[in-house]
C-alpha atoms as a PDB file:
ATOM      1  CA  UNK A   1     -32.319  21.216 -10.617  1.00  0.00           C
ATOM      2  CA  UNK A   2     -28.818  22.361  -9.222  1.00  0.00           C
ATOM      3  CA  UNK A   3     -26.072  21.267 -11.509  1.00  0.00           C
ATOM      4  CA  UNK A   4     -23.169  20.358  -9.387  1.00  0.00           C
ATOM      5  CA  UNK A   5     -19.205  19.536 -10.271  1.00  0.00           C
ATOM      6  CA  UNK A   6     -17.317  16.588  -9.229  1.00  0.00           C
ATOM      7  CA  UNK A   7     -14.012  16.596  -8.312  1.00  0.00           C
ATOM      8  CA  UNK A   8     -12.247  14.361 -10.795  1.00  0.00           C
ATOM      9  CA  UNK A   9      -8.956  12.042  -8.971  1.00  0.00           C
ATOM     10  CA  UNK A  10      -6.968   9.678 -11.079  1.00  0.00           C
ATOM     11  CA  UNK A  11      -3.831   8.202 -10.311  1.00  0.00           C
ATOM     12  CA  UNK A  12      -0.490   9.001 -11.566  1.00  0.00           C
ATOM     13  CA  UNK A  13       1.718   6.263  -9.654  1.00  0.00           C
ATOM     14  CA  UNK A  14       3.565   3.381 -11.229  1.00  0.00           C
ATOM     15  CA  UNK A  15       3.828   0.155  -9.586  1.00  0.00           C
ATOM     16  CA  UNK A  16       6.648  -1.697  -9.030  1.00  0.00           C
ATOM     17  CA  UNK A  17       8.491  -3.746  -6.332  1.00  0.00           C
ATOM     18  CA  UNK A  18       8.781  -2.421  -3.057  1.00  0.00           C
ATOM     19  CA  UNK A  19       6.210  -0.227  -2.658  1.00  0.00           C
ATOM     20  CA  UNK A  20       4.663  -2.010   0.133  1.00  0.00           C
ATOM     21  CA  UNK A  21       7.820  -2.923   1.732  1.00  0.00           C
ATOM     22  CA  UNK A  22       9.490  -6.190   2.004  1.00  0.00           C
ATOM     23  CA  UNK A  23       6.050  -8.221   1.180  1.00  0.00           C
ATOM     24  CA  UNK A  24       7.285 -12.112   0.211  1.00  0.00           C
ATOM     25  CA  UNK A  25       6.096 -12.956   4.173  1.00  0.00           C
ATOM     26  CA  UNK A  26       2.527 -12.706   3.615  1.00  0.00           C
ATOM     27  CA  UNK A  27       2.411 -15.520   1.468  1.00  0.00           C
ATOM     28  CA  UNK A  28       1.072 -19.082   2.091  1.00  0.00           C
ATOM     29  CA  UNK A  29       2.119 -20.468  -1.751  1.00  0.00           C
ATOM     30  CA  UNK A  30       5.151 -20.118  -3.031  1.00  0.00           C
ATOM     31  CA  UNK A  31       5.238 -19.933  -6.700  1.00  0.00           C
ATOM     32  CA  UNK A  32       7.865 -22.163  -8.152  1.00  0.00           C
ATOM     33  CA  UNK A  33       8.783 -22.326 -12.049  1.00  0.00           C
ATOM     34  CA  UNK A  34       9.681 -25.536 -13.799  1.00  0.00           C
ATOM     35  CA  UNK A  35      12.212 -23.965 -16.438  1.00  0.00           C
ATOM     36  CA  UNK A  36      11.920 -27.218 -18.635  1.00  0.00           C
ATOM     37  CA  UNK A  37       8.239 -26.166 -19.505  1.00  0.00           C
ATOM     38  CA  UNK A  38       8.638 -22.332 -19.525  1.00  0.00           C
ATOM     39  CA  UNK A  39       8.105 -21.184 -23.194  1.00  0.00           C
ATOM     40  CA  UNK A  40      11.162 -18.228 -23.076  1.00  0.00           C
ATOM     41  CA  UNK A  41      13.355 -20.686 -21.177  1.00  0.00           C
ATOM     42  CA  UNK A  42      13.165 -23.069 -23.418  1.00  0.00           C
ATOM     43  CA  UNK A  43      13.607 -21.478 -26.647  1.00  0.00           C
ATOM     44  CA  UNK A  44      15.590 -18.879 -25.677  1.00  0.00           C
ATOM     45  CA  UNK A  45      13.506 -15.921 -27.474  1.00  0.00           C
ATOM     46  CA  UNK A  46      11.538 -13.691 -25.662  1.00  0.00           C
ATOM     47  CA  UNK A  47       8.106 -14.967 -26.379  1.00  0.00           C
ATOM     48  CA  UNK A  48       5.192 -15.542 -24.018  1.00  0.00           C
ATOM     49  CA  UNK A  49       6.088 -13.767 -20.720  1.00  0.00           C
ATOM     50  CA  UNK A  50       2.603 -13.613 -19.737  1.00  0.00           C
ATOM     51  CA  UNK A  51       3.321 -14.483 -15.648  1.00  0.00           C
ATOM     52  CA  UNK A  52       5.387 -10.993 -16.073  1.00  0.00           C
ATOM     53  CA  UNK A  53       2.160  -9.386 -17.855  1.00  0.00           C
ATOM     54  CA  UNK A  54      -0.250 -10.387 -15.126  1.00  0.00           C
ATOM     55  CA  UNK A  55       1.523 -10.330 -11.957  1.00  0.00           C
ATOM     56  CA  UNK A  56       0.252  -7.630  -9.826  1.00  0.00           C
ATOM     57  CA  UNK A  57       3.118  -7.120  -8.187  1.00  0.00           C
ATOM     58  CA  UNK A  58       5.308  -7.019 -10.757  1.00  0.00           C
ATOM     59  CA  UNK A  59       7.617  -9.207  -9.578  1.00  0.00           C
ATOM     60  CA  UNK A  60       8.393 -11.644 -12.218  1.00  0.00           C
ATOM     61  CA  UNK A  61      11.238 -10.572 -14.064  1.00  0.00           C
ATOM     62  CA  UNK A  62      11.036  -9.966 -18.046  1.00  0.00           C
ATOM     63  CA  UNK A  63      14.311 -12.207 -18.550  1.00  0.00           C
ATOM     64  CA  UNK A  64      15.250 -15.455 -20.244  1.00  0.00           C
ATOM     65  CA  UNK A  65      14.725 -17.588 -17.914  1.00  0.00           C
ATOM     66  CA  UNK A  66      12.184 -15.353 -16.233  1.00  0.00           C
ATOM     67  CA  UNK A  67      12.407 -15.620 -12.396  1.00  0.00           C
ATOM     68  CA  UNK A  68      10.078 -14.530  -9.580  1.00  0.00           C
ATOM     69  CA  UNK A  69      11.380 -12.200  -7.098  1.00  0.00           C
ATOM     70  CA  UNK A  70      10.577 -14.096  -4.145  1.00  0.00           C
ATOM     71  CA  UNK A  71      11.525 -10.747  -1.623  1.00  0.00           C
ATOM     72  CA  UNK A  72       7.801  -9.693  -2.701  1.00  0.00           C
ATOM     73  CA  UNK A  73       5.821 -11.951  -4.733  1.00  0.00           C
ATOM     74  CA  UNK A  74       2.184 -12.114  -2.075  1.00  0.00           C
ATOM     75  CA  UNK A  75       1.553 -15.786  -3.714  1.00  0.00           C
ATOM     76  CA  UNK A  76      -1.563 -14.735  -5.254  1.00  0.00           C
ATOM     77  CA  UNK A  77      -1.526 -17.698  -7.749  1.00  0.00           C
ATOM     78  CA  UNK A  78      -2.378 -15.461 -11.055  1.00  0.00           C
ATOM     79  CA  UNK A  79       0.822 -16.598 -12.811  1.00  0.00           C
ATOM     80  CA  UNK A  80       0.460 -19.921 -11.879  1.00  0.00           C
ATOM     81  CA  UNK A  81      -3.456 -19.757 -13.246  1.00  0.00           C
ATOM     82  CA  UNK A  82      -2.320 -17.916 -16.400  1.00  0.00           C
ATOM     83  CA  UNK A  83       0.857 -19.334 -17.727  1.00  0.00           C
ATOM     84  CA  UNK A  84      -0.389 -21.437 -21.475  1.00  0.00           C
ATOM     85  CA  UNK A  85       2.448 -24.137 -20.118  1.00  0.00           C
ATOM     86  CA  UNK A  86       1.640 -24.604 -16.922  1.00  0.00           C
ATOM     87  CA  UNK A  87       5.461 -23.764 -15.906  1.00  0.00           C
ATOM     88  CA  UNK A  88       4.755 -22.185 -12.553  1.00  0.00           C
ATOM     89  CA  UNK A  89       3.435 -24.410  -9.831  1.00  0.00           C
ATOM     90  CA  UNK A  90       1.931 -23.093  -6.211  1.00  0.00           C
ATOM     91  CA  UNK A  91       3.769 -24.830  -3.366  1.00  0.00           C
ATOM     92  CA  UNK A  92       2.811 -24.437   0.554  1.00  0.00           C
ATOM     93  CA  UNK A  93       5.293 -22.061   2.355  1.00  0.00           C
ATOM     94  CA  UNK A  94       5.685 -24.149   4.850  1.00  0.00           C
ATOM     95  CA  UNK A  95       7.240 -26.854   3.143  1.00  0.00           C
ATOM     96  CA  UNK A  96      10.537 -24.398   2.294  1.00  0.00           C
ATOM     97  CA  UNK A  97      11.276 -24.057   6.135  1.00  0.00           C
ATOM     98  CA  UNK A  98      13.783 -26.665   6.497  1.00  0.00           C
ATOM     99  CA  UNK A  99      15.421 -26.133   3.589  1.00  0.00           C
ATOM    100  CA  UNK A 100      16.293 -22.187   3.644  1.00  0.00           C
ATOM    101  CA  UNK A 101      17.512 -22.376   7.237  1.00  0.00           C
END
């Protein structure tokens, strides 16, 4: 039996905003954030923050009030799915049109 050696690749890269470009037009659902359920908006301590822990796009900002950059947030719906309050809400695109024009 030949013994053989396996080249071993891990990556070194940090994510963070941007490195796909300008992203936030791929999305179909907007996520929007109701501040008067958000646990660090509303007690003004930096506690929870767990849409900033599992956004894979690191996006959401680790601030009080947190807030989503919207330049590059894909809509992927984990922060909505994840947040213990239920603060963050998916929205259709479609229905911002009108109003950002």
């Amino acid at each position: 039996m030949v013994k053989k050696s396996y080249c071993e690749m891990i990556s070194r890269s940090q994510p963070g905003p941007g490195d796909g470009g300008n992203t936030g037009s791929w999305r179909v659902k907007r996520p929007v954030m109701d501040q008067k359920k958000c646990i660090p908006a509303k007690t003004g301590k930096p506690s929870c923050f767990t849409c900033w822990l599992y956004c894979p796009d690191c996006v959401v900002s680790k601030t009080i009030p947190p807030a989503i950059n919207l330049d590059y947030c894909k809509g992927c719906g984990i922060c909505a799915e994840e947040c213990p309050a239920g603060a963050i809400e998916m929205v259709d695109e479609a229905s911002f049109i009108g109003k950002e024009k």
